[in-house]
Protein backbone atom coordinates (compact mmCIF):
# COMPACT_ATOMS: atom_id res chain seq x y z
CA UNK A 1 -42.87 -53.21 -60.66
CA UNK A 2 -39.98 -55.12 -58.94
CA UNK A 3 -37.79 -52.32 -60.76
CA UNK A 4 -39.42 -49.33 -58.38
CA UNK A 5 -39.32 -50.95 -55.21
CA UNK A 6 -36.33 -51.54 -55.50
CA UNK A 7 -35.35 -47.76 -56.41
CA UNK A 8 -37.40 -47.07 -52.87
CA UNK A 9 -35.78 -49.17 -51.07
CA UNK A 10 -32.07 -47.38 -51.73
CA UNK A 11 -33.88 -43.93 -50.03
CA UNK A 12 -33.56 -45.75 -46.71
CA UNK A 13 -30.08 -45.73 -46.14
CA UNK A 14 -29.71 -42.26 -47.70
CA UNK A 15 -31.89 -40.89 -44.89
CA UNK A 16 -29.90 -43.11 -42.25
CA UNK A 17 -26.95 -41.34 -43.61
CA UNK A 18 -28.84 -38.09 -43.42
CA UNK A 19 -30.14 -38.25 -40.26
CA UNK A 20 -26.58 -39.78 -38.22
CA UNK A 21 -24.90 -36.91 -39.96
CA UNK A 22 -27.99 -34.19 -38.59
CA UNK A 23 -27.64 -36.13 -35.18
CA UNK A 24 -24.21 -35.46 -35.14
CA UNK A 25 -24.49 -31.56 -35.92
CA UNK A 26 -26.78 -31.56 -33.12
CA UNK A 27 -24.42 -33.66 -31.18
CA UNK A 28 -21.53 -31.40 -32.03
CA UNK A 29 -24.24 -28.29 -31.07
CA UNK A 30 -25.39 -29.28 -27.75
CA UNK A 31 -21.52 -30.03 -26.53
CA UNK A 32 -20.32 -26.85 -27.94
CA UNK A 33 -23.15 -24.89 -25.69
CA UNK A 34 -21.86 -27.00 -23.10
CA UNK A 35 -18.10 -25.89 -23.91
CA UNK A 36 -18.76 -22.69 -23.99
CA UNK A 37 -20.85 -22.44 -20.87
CA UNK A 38 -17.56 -24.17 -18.97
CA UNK A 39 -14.97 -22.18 -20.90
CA UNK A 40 -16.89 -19.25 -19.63
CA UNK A 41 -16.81 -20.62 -15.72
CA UNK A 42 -13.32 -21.02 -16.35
CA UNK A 43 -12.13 -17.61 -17.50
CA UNK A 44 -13.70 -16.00 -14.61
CA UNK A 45 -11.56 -18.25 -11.97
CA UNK A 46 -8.59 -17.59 -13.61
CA UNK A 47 -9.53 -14.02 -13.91
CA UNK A 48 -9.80 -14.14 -10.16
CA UNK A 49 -6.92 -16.08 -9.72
CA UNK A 50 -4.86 -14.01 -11.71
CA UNK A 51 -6.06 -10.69 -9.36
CA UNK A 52 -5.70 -12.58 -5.68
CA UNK A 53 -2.00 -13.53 -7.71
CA UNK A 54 -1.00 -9.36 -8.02
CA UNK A 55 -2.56 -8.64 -5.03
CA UNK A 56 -0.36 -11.24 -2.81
CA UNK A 57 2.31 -8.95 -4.57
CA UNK A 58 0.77 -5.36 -2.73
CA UNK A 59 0.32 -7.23 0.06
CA UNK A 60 3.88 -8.44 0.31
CA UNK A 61 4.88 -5.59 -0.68
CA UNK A 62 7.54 -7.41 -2.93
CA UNK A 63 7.79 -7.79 -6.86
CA UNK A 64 8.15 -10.52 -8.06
CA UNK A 65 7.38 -13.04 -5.85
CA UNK A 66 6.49 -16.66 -7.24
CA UNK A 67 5.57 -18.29 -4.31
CA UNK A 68 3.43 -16.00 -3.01
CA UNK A 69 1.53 -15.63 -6.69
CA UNK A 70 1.26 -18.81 -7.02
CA UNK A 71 -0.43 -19.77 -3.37
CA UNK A 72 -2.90 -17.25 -3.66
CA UNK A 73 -4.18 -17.49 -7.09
CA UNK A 74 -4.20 -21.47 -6.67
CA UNK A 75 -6.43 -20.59 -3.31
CA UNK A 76 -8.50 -18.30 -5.37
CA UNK A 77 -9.25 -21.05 -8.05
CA UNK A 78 -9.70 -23.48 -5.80
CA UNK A 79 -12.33 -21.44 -4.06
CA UNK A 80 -14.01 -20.87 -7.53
CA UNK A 81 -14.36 -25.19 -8.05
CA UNK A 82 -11.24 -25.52 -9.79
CA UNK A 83 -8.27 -26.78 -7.64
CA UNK A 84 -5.15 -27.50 -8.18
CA UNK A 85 -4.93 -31.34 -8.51
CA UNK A 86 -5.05 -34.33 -10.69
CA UNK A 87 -6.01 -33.10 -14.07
CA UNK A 88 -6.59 -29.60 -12.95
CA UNK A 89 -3.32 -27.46 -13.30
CA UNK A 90 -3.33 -24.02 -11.76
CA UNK A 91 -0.03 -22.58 -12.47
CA UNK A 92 1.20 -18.96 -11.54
CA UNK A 93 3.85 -16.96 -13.84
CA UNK A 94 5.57 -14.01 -12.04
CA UNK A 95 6.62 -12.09 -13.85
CA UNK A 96 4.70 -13.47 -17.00
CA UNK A 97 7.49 -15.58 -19.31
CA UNK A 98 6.81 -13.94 -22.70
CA UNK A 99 4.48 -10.97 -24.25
CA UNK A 100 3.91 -7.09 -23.04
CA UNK A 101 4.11 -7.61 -19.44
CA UNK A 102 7.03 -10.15 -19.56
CA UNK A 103 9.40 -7.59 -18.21
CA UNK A 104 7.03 -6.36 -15.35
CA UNK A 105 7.60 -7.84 -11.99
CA UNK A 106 4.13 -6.74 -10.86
CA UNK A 107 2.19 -9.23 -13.44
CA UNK A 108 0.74 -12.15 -12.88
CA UNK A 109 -0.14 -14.73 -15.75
CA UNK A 110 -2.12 -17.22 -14.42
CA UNK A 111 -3.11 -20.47 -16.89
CA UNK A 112 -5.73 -22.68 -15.96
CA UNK A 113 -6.18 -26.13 -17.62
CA UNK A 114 -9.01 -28.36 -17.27
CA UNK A 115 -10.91 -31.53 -18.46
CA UNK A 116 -14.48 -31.12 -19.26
CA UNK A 117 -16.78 -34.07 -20.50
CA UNK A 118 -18.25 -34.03 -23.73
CA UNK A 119 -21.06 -36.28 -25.17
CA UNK A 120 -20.39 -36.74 -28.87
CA UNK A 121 -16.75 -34.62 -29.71
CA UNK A 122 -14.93 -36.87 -28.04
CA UNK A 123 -16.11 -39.90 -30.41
CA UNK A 124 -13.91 -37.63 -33.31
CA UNK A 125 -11.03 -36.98 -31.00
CA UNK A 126 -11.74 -33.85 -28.58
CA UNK A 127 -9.59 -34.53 -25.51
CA UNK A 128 -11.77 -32.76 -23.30
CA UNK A 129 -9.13 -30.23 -22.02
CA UNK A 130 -9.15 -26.65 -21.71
CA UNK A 131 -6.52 -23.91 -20.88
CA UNK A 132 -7.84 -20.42 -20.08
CA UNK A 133 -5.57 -17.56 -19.24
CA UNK A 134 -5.02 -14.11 -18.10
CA UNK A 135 -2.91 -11.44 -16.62
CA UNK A 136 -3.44 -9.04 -13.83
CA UNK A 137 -1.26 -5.90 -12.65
CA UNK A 138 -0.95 -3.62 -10.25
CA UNK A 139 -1.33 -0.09 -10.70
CA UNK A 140 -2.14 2.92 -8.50
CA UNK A 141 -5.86 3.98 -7.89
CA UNK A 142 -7.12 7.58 -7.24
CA UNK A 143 -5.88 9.07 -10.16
CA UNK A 144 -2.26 8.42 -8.92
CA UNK A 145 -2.72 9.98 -5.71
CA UNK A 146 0.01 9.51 -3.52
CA UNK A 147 -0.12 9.06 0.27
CA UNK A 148 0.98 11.84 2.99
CA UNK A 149 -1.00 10.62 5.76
CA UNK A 150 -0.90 6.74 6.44
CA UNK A 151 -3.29 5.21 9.41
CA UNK A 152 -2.24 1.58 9.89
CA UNK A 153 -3.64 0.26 12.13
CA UNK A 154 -6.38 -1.92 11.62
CA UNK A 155 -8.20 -1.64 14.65
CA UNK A 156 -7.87 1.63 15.92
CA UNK A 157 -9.88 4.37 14.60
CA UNK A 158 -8.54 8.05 14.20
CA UNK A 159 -9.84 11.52 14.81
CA UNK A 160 -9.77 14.64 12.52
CA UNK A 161 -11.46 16.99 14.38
CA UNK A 162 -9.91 20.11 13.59
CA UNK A 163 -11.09 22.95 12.28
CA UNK A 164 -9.36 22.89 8.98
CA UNK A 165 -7.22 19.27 7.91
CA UNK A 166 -5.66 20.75 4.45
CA UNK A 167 -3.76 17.51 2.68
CA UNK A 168 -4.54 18.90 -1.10
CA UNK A 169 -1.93 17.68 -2.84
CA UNK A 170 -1.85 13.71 -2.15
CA UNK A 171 -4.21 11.00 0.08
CA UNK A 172 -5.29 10.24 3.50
CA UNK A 173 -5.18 6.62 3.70
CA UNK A 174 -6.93 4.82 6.76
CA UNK A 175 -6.74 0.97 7.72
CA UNK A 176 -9.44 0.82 10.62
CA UNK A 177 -11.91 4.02 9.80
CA UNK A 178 -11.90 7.57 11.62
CA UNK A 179 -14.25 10.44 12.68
CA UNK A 180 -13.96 13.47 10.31
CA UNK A 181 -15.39 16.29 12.55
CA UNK A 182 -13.26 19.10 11.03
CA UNK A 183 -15.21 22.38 9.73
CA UNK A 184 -13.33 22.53 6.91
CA UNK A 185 -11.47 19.20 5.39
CA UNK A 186 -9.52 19.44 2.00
CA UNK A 187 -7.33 16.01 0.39
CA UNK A 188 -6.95 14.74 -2.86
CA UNK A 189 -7.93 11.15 -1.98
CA UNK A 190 -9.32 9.72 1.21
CA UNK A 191 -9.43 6.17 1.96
CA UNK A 192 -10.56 3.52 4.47
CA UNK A 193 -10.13 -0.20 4.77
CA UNK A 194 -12.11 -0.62 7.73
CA UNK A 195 -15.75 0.45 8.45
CA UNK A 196 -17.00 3.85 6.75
CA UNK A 197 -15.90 6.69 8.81
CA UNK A 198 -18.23 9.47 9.72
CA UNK A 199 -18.59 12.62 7.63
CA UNK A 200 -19.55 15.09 9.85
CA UNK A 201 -17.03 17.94 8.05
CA UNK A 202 -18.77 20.78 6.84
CA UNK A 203 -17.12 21.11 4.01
CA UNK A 204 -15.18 19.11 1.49
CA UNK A 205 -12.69 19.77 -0.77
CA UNK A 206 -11.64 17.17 -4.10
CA UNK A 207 -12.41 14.07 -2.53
CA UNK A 208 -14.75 11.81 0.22
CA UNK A 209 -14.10 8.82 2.04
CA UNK A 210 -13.93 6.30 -0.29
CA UNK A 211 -13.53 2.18 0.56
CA UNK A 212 -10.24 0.84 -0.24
CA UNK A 213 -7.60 -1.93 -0.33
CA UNK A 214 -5.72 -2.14 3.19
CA UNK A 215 -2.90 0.39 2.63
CA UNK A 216 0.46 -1.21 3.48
CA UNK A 217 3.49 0.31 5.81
CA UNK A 218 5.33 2.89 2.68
CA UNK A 219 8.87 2.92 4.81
CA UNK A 220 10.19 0.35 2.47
CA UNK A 221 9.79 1.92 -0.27
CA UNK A 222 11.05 4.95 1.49
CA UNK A 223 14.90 4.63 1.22
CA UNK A 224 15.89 6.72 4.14
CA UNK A 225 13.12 4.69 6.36
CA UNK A 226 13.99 1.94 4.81
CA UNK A 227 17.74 2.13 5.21
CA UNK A 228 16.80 3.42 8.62
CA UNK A 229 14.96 -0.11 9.31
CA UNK A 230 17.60 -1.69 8.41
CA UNK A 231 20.69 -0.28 9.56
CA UNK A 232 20.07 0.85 13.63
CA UNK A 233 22.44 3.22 14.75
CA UNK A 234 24.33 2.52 17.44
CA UNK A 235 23.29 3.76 21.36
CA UNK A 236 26.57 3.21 23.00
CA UNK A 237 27.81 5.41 24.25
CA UNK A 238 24.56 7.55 24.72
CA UNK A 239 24.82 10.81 26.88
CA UNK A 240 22.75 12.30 29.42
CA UNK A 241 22.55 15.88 27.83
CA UNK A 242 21.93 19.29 30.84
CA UNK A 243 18.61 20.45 30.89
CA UNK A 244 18.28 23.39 29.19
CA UNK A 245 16.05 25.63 31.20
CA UNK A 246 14.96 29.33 30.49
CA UNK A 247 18.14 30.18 28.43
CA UNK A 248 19.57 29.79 24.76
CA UNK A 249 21.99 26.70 23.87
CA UNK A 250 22.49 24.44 20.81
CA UNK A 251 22.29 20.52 20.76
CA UNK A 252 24.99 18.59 18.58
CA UNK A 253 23.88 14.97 16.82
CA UNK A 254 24.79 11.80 18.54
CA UNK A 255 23.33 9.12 20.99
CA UNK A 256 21.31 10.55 23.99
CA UNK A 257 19.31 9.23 27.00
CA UNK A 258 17.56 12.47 27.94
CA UNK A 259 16.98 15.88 26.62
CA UNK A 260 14.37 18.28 28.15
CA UNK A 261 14.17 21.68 27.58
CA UNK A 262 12.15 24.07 29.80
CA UNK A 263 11.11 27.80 28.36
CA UNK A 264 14.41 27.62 25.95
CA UNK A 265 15.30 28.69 23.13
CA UNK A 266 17.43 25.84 21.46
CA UNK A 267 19.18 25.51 18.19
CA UNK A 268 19.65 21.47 16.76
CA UNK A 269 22.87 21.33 14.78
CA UNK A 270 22.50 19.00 11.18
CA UNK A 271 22.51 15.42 11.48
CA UNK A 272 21.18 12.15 13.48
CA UNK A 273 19.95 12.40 17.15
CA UNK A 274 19.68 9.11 18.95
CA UNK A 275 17.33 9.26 21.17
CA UNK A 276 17.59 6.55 23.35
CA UNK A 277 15.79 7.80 26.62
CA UNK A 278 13.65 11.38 27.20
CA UNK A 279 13.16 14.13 25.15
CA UNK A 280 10.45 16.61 25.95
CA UNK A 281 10.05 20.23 24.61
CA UNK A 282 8.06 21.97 27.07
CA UNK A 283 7.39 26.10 25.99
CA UNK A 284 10.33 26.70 24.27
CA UNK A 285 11.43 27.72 20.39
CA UNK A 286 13.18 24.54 18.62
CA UNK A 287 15.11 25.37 15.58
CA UNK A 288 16.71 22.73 13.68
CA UNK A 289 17.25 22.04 9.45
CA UNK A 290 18.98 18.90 7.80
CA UNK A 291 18.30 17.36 11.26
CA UNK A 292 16.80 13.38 11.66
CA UNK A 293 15.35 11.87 15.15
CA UNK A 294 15.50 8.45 15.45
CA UNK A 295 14.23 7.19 19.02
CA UNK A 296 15.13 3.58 20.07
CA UNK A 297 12.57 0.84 21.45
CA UNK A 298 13.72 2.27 25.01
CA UNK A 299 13.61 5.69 23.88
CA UNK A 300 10.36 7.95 25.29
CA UNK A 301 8.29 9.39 22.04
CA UNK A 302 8.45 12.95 22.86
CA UNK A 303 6.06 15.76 23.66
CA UNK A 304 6.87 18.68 21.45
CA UNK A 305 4.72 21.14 23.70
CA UNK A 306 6.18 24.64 22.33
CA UNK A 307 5.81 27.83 21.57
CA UNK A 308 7.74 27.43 18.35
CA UNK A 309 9.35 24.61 16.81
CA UNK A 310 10.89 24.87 13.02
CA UNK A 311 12.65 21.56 12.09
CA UNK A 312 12.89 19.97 8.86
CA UNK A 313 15.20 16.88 7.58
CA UNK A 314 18.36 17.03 5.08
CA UNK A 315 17.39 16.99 1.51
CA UNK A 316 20.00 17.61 -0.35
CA UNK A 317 24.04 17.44 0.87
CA UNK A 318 23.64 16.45 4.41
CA UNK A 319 26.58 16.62 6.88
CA UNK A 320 27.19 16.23 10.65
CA UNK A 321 26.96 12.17 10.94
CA UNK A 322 28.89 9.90 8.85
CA UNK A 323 26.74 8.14 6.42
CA UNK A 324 23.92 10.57 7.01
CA UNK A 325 23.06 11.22 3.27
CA UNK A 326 21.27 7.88 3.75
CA UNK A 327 18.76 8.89 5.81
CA UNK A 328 17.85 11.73 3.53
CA UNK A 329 14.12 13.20 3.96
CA UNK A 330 13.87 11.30 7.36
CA UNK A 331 12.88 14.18 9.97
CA UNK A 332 11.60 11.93 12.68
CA UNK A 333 11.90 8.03 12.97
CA UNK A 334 10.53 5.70 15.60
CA UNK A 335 11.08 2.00 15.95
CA UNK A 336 7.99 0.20 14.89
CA UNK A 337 7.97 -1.73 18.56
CA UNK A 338 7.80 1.34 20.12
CA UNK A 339 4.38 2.11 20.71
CA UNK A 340 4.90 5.07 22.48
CA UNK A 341 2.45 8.42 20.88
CA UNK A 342 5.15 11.48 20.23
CA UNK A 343 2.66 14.43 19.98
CA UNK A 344 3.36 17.28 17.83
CA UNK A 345 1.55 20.56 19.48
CA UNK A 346 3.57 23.32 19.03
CA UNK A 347 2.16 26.88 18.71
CA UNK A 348 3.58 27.82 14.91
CA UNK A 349 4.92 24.67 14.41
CA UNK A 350 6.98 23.72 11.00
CA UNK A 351 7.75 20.05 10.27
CA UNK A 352 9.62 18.89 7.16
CA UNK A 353 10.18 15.62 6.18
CA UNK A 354 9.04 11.55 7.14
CA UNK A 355 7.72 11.70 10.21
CA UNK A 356 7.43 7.94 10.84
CA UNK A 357 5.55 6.11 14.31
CA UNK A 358 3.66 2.94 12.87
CA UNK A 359 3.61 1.63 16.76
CA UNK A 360 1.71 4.79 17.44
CA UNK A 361 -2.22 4.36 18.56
CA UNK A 362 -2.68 7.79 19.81
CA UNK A 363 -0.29 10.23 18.39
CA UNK A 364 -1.30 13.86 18.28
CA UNK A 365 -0.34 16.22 15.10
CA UNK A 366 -1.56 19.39 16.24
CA UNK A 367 0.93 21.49 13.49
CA UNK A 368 1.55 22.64 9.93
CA UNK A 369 4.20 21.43 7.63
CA UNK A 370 6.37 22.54 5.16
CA UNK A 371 7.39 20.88 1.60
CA UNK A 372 8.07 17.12 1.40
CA UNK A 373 6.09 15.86 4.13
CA UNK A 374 4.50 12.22 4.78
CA UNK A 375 3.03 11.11 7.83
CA UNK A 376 2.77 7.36 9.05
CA UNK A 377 0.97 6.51 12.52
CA UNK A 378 -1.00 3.61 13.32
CA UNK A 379 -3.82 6.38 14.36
CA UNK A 380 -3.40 9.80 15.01
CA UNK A 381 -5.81 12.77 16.78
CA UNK A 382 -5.81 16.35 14.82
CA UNK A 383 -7.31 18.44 17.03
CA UNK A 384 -5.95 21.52 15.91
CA UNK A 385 -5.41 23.56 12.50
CA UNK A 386 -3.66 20.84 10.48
CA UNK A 387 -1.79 21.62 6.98
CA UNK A 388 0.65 19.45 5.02
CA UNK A 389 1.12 18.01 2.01
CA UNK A 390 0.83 21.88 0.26
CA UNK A 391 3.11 20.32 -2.44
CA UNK A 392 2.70 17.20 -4.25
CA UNK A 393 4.25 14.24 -2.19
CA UNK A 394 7.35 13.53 -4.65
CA UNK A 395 10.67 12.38 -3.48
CA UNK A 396 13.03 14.15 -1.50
CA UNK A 397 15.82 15.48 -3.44
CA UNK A 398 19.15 13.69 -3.31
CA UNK A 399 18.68 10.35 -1.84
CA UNK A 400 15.47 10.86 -0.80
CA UNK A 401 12.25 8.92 -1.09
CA UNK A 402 11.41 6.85 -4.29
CA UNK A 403 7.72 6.90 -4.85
CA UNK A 404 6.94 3.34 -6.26
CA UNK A 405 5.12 2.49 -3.21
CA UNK A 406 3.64 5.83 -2.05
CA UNK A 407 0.54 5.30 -4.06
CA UNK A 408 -2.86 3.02 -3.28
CA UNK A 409 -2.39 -0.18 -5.04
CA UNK A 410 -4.98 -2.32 -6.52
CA UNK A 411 -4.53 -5.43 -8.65
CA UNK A 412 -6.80 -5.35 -11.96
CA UNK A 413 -6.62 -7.52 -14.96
CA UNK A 414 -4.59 -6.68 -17.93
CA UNK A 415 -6.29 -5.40 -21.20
């Protein structure tokens, strides 16, 4: 009898043994829920940490750029309850050190460590930390649709209220929003960062407004624009050139501080014009090819108010002004801190090239275009037959436009 109690007596700390070991499976159980729920919270701030990272890249319009990953992807975390401080490390790699996007300056890695509290893991030696990671890039949206009419601006709206606004080859891109009150409106991509614009065309060709990313200025990735930023020409000596009135004559490049021509027909020689005071065009037939207008901050954006004017910029071998290859695909450049509107209303009008006025609130484009054209305004009014971009948007030849930053950028996360 003493002999079987004793054999029931050894059950007890079998089920003791049973029941910490079932304990701790439930233990383990609960925290890895718990884990998993938090790893989860994680990944999705450094998911949107690594996307604000690439998009402080579009916005900068630079790649790489450290600094300016990591300040907005730490901002982003933070904003998502994990910020970068004490145990929490929020650390930025541009471009990423090792694996498939090491060698692109447009990716962000972004790593994320954390401590999270456990209940029973800890007792067998879980520290508690956890690293989550990803990587975003930037690519082009719209099916690579590049831009040939850019609206900066951000608070001025734009009117296309001609009867026909053909861009079918590349992107209207808008910062503020615009009225669309043609009859007949035709681009490949149309975009607005601002409020939705109002679709009041009656017909419509590939593509509607659609909401977008703000769309930044393209002239540095333009290298005549951005050579043309960044290397003035000179306006001394500038010269008053004679008014051309009612007769024939030709204009030679250089530095001038007022051209007007009345009922003339006038021939523009290749290479640079410096325009550096007046220059109106007032019922007369312009003529001009491998030709590039760059007006000053005290230069007068001009009225092209012809019968005919036919210019377009140098694209391939361009002569007349020393060092002028390097403006190459440039037909018309003004100084961003000139806010003067050039309007463009010629009567059978041909433009060819970057025509460039980001200062410009209330330009008019009342003409067609020819080949490589792009067209950058803060906001613009078409009020008449409008047509450009007939070709895809591609560089010019020679040294022409590069197109890395001609297309609508979003940052997305890498697969």
């Amino acid at each position: 009898m003493l002999e079987r109690t004793s054999q029931r007596g050894q059950v007890l700390p079998f089920m003791a043994i049973c029941l910490a070991v079932l304990m701790g499976f439930a233990g383990f159980a609960v925290d890895l829920g718990y884990i998993q729920y938090q790893q989860r919270q994680q990944q999705s701030a450094t998911d949107a940490a690594a996307i604000a990272g690439a998009q402080a890249l579009i916005s900068n319009n630079a790649c790489p750029d450290q600094t300016a990953a990591q300040t907005a992807a730490a901002n982003d975390s933070a904003s998502n309850g994990f910020t970068n401080a004490g145990n929490v490390k929020v650390t930025a790699i541009n471009p990423p050190a090792s694996g498939p996007f090491s060698t692109d300056n447009c990716a962000v890695q972004v790593n994320v460590t954390s401590p999270h509290a456990t209940w029973f893991s800890r007792l067998f030696g879980f520290p508690g930390l956890m690293t989550t990671t990803a990587t975003a890039v930037v690519e082009s949206i719209a099916g690579g649709s590049s831009g040939c009419l850019y609206l900066l601006s951000p608070t001025v709206s734009s009117n296309l209220n001609a009867d026909t606004v053909d861009t079918p080859k590349c992107g209207i891109l808008i910062n503020d929003t615009a009225d669309f009150n043609a009859s007949s409106l035709d681009a490949n991509f149309i975009g607005y960062a601002g409020s939705k614009p109002n679709e009041n065309a009656d017909t419509w060709g590939e593509a509607t407004p659609s909401p977008m990313l703000p769309v930044t200025n393209p002239c540095p990735d333009i290298s005549g624009c951005n050579y043309l930023a960044n290397n003035p020409p000179s306006t001394s000596p500038c010269t008053l050139a004679p008014n051309i009135n009612a007769t024939s004559g030709t204009l030679s490049p250089g530095c001038y501080s007022s051209i007007n021509l009345n009922a003339a027909t006038v021939t523009m020689n290749p290479g640079l014009y410096v325009i550096n005071g007046t220059f109106n065009i007032n019922a007369s037939t312009l003529t001009g090819s491998g030709v590039t207008i760059y007006v000053t901050a005290n230069g007068t954006a001009p009225n092209f108010n012809a019968n005919t004017v036919s210019l377009s910029a140098c694209t391939t071998s361009c002569t007349g002004t020393t060092g002028y290859d390097a403006v190459s695909g440039v037909l018309y450049y003004q100084v961003p801190s000139n806010t003067g509107s050039p309007n463009f209303n010629a009567d059978g009008a041909g433009f060819s090239g970057l025509i460039y006025a980001p200062g410009a609130t209330d330009a008019n484009f009342n003409a067609d275009s020819a080949g490589y054209t792009i067209l950058v305004f803060g906001a613009v009014n078409l009020n008449a037959d409008s047509t450009f971009g007939s070709t895809p948007v591609t560089p010019a030849p020679g040294a022409g436009p590069t197109p890395a930053g001609l297309f609508i950028k979003t940052s997305v996360l890498a697969l």
